[in-house]
N, C-alpha and C. Protein backbone atom coordinates (compact mmCIF):
# COMPACT_ATOMS: atom_id res chain seq x y z
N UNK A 1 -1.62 60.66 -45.95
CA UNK A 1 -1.60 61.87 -45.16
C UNK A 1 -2.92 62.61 -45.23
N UNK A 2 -3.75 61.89 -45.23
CA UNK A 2 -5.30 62.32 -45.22
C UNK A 2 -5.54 63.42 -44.43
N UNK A 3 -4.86 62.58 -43.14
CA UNK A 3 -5.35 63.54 -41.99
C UNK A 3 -4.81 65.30 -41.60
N UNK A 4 -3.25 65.14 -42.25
CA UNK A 4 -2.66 66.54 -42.73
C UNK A 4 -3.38 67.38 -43.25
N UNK A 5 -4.18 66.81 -44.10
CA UNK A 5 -4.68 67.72 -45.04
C UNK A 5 -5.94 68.32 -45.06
N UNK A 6 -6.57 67.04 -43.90
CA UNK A 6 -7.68 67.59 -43.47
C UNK A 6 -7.53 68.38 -42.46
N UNK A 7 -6.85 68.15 -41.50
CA UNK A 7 -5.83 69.19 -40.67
C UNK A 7 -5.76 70.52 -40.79
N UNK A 8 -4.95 70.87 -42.06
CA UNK A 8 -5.09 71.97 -42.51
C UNK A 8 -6.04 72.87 -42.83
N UNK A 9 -6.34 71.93 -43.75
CA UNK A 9 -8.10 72.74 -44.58
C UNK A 9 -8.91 72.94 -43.45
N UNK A 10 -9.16 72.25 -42.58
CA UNK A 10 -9.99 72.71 -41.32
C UNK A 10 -9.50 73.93 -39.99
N UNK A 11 -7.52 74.14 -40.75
CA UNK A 11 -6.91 75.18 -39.45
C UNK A 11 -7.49 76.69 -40.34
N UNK A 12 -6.82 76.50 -41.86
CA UNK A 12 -7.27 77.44 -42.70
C UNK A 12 -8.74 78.04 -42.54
N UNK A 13 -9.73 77.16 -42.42
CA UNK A 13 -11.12 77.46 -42.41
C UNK A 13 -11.63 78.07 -40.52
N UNK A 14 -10.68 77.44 -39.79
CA UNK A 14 -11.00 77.99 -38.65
C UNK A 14 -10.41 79.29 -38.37
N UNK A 15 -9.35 79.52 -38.67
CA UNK A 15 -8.77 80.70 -38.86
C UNK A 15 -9.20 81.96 -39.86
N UNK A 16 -9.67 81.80 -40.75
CA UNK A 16 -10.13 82.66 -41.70
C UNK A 16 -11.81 82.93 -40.87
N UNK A 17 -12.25 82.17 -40.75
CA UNK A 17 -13.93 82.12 -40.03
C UNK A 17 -13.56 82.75 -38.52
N UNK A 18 -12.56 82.49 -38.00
CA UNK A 18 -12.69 82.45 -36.21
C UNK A 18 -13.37 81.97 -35.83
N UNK A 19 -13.66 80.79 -36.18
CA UNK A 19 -15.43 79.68 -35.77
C UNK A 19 -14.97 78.97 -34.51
N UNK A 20 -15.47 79.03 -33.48
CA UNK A 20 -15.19 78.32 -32.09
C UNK A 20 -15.80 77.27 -32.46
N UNK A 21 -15.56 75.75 -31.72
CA UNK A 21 -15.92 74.82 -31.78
C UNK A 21 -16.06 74.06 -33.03
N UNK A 22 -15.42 74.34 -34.10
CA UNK A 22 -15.33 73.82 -35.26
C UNK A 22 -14.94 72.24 -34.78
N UNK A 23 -15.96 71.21 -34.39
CA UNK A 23 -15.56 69.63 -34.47
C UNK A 23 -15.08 68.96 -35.45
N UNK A 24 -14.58 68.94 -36.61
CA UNK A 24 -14.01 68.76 -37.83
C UNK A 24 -12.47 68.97 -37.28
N UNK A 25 -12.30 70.38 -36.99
CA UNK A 25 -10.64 70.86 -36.57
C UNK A 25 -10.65 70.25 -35.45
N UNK A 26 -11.39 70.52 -34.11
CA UNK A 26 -10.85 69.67 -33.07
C UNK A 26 -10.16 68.36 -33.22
N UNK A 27 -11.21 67.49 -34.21
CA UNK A 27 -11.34 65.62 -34.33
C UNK A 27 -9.95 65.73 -34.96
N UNK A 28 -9.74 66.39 -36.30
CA UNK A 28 -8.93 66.14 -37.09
C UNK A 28 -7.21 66.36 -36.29
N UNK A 29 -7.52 67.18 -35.06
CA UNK A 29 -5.84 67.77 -34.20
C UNK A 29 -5.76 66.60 -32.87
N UNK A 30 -6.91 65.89 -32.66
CA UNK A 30 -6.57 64.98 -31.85
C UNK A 30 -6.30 63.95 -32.15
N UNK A 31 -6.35 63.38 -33.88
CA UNK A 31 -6.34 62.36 -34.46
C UNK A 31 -4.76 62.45 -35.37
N UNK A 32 -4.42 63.52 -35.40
CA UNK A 32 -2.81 63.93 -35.82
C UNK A 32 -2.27 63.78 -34.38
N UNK A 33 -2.43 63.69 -33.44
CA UNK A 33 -1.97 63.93 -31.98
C UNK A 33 -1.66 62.74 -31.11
N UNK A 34 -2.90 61.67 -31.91
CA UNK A 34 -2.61 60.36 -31.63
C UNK A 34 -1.42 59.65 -32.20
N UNK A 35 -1.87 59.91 -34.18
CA UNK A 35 -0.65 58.93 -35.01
C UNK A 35 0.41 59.72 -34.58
N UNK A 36 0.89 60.77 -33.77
CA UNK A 36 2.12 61.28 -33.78
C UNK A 36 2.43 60.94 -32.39
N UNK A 37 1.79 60.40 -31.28
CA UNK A 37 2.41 59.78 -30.54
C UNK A 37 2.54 58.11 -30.61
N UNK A 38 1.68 57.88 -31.11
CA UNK A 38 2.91 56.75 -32.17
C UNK A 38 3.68 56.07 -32.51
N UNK A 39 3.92 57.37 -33.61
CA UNK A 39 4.91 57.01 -34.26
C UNK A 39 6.33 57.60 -33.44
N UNK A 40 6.25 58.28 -32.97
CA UNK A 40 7.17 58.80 -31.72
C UNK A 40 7.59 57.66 -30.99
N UNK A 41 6.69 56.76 -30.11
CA UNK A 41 7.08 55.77 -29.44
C UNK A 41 7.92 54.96 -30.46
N UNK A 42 6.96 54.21 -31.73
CA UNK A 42 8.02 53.15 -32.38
C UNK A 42 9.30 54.07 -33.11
N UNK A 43 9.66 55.43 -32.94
CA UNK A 43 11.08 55.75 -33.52
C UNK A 43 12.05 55.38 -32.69
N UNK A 44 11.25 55.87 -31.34
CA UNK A 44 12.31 55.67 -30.04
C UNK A 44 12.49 54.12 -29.78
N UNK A 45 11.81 53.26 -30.32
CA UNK A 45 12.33 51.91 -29.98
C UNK A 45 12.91 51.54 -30.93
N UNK A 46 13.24 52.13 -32.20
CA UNK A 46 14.09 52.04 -33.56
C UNK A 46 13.09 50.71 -34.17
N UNK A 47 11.64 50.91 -34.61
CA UNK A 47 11.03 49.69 -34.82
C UNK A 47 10.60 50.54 -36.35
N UNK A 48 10.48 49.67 -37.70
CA UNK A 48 9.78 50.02 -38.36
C UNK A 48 8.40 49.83 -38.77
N UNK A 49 7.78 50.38 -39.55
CA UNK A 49 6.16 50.71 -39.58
C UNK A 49 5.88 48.95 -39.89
N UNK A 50 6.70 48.41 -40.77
CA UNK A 50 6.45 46.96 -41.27
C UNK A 50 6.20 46.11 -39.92
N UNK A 51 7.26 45.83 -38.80
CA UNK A 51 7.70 44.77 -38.29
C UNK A 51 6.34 45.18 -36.83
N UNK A 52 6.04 46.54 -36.52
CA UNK A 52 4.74 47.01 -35.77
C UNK A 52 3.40 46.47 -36.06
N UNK A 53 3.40 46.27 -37.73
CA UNK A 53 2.15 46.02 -38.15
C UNK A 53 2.33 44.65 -38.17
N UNK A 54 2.91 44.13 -38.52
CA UNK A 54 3.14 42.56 -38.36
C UNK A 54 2.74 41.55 -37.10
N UNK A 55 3.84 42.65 -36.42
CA UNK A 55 3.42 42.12 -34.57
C UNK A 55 2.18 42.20 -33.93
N UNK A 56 1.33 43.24 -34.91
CA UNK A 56 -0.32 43.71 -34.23
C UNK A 56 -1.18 43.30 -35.32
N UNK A 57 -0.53 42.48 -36.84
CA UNK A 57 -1.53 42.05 -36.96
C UNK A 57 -2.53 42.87 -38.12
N UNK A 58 -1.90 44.08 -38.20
CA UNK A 58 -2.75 44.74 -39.27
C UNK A 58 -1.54 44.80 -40.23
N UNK A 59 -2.03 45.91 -41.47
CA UNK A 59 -1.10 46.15 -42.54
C UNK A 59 -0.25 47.41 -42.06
N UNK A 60 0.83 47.35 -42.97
CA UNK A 60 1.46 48.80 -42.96
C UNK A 60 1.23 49.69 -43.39
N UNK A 61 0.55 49.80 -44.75
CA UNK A 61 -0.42 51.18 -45.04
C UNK A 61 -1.29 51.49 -43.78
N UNK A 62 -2.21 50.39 -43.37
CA UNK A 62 -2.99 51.03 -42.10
C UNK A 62 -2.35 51.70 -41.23
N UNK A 63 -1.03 51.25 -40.55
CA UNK A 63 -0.46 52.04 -39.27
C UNK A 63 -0.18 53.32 -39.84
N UNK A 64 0.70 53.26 -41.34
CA UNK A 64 1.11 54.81 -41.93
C UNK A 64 -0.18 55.73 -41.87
N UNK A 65 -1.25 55.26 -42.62
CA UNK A 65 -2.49 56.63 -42.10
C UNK A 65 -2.69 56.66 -40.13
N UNK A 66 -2.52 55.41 -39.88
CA UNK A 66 -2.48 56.01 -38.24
C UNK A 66 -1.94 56.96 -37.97
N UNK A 67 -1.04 56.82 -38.35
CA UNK A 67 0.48 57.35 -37.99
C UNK A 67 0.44 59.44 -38.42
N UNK A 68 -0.36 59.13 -39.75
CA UNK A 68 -0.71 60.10 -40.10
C UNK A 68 -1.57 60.95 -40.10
N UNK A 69 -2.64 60.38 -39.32
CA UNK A 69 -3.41 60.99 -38.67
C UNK A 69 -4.89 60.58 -39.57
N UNK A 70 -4.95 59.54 -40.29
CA UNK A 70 -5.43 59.50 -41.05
C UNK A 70 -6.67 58.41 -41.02
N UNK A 71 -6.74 58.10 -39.52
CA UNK A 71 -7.90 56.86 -39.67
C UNK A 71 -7.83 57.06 -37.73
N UNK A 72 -8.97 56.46 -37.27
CA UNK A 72 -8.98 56.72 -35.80
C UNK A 72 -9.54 55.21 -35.95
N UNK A 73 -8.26 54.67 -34.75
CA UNK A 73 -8.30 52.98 -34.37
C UNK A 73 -9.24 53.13 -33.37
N UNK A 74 -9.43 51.50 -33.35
CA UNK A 74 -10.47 50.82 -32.50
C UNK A 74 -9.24 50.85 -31.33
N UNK A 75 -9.79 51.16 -30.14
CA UNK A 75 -9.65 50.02 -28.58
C UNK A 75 -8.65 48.89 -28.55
N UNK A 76 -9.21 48.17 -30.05
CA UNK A 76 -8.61 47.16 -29.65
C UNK A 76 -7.35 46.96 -30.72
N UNK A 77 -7.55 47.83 -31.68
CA UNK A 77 -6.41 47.86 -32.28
C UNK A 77 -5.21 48.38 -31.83
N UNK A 78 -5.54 49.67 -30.88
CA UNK A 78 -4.46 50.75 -30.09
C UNK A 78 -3.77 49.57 -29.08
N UNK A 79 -4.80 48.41 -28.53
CA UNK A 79 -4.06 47.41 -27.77
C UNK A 79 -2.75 46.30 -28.42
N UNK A 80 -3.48 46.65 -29.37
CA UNK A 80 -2.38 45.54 -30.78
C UNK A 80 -1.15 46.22 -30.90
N UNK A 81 -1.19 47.38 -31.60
CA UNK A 81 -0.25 47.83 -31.80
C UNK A 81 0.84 48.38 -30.27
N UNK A 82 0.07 48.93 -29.46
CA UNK A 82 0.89 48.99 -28.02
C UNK A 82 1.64 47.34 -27.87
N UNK A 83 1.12 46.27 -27.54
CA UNK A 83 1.17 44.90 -27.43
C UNK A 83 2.67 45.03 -28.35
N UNK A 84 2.84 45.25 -29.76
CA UNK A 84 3.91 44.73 -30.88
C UNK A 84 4.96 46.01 -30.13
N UNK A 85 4.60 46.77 -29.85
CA UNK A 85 5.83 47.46 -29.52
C UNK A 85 6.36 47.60 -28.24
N UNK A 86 5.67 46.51 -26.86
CA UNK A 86 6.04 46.27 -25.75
C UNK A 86 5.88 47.43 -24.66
N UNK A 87 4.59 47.99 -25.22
CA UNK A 87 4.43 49.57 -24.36
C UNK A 87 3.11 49.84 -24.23
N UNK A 88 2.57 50.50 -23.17
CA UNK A 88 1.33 51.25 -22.82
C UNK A 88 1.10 52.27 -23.89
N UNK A 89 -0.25 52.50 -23.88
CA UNK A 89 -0.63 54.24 -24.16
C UNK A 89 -1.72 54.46 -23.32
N UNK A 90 -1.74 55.65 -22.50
CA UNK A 90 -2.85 56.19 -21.65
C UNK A 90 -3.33 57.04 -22.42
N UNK A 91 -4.36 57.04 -22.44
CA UNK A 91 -5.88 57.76 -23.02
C UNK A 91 -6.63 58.56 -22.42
N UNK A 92 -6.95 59.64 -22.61
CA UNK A 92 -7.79 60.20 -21.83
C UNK A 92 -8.48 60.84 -22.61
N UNK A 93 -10.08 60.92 -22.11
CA UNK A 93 -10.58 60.59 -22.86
C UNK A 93 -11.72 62.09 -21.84
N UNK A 94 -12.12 62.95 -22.34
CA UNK A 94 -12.91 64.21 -22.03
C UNK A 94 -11.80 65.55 -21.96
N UNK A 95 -12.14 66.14 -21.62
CA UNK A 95 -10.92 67.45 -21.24
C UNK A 95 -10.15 67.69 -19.80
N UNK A 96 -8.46 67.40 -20.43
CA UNK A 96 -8.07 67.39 -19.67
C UNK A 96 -7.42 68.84 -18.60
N UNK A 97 -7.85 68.70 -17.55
CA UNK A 97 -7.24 70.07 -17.19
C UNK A 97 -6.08 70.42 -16.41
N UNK A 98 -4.75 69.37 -17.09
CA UNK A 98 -3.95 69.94 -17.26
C UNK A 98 -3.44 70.67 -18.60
N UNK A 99 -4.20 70.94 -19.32
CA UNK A 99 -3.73 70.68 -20.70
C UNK A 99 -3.77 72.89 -20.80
């Protein structure tokens, strides 16, 4: 849970500072934003972290820091793991303005 924690320590520090553009907090809320959509998808397909990582090929500690926000995949790993769980993920990638 790396990424929690860096998460935090960077909401704490942006909040106490009021520092705009803190890239540390941004990286660290889009990278909790990723492993939590996810792990969202493989709950809803009732798949566990083991049988995901298996199917894509990496370990299960790796997907859990994914998952946790705790490591930012390659391209081609996000294809692996989409691939083991029989599903897309769309990316977007600059600012979106619906958001």
């Amino acid at each position: 849970m790396a990424g929690h924690t860096k998460w935090r320590a960077s909401s704490v520090k942006r909040l106490r500072e009021e520092a705009a553009g803190d890239l540390d907090y941004e990286q660290a809320g889009l990278d909790l934003r990723l492993g939590d959509m996810v792990r969202e998808r493989r709950l809803e397909l009732g798949l566990t972290q083991a049988v995901v990582a298996e199917r894509a090929g990496i370990t299960q500690p790796a997907l859990s820091r994914l998952e946790g926000g705790g490591g930012v995949p390659t391209l081609a790993m996000l294809d692996r793991i989409a691939r083991a769980m029989h599903t897309t993920f769309t990316i977007i990638v600059g600012e979106d303005a619906a958001a």
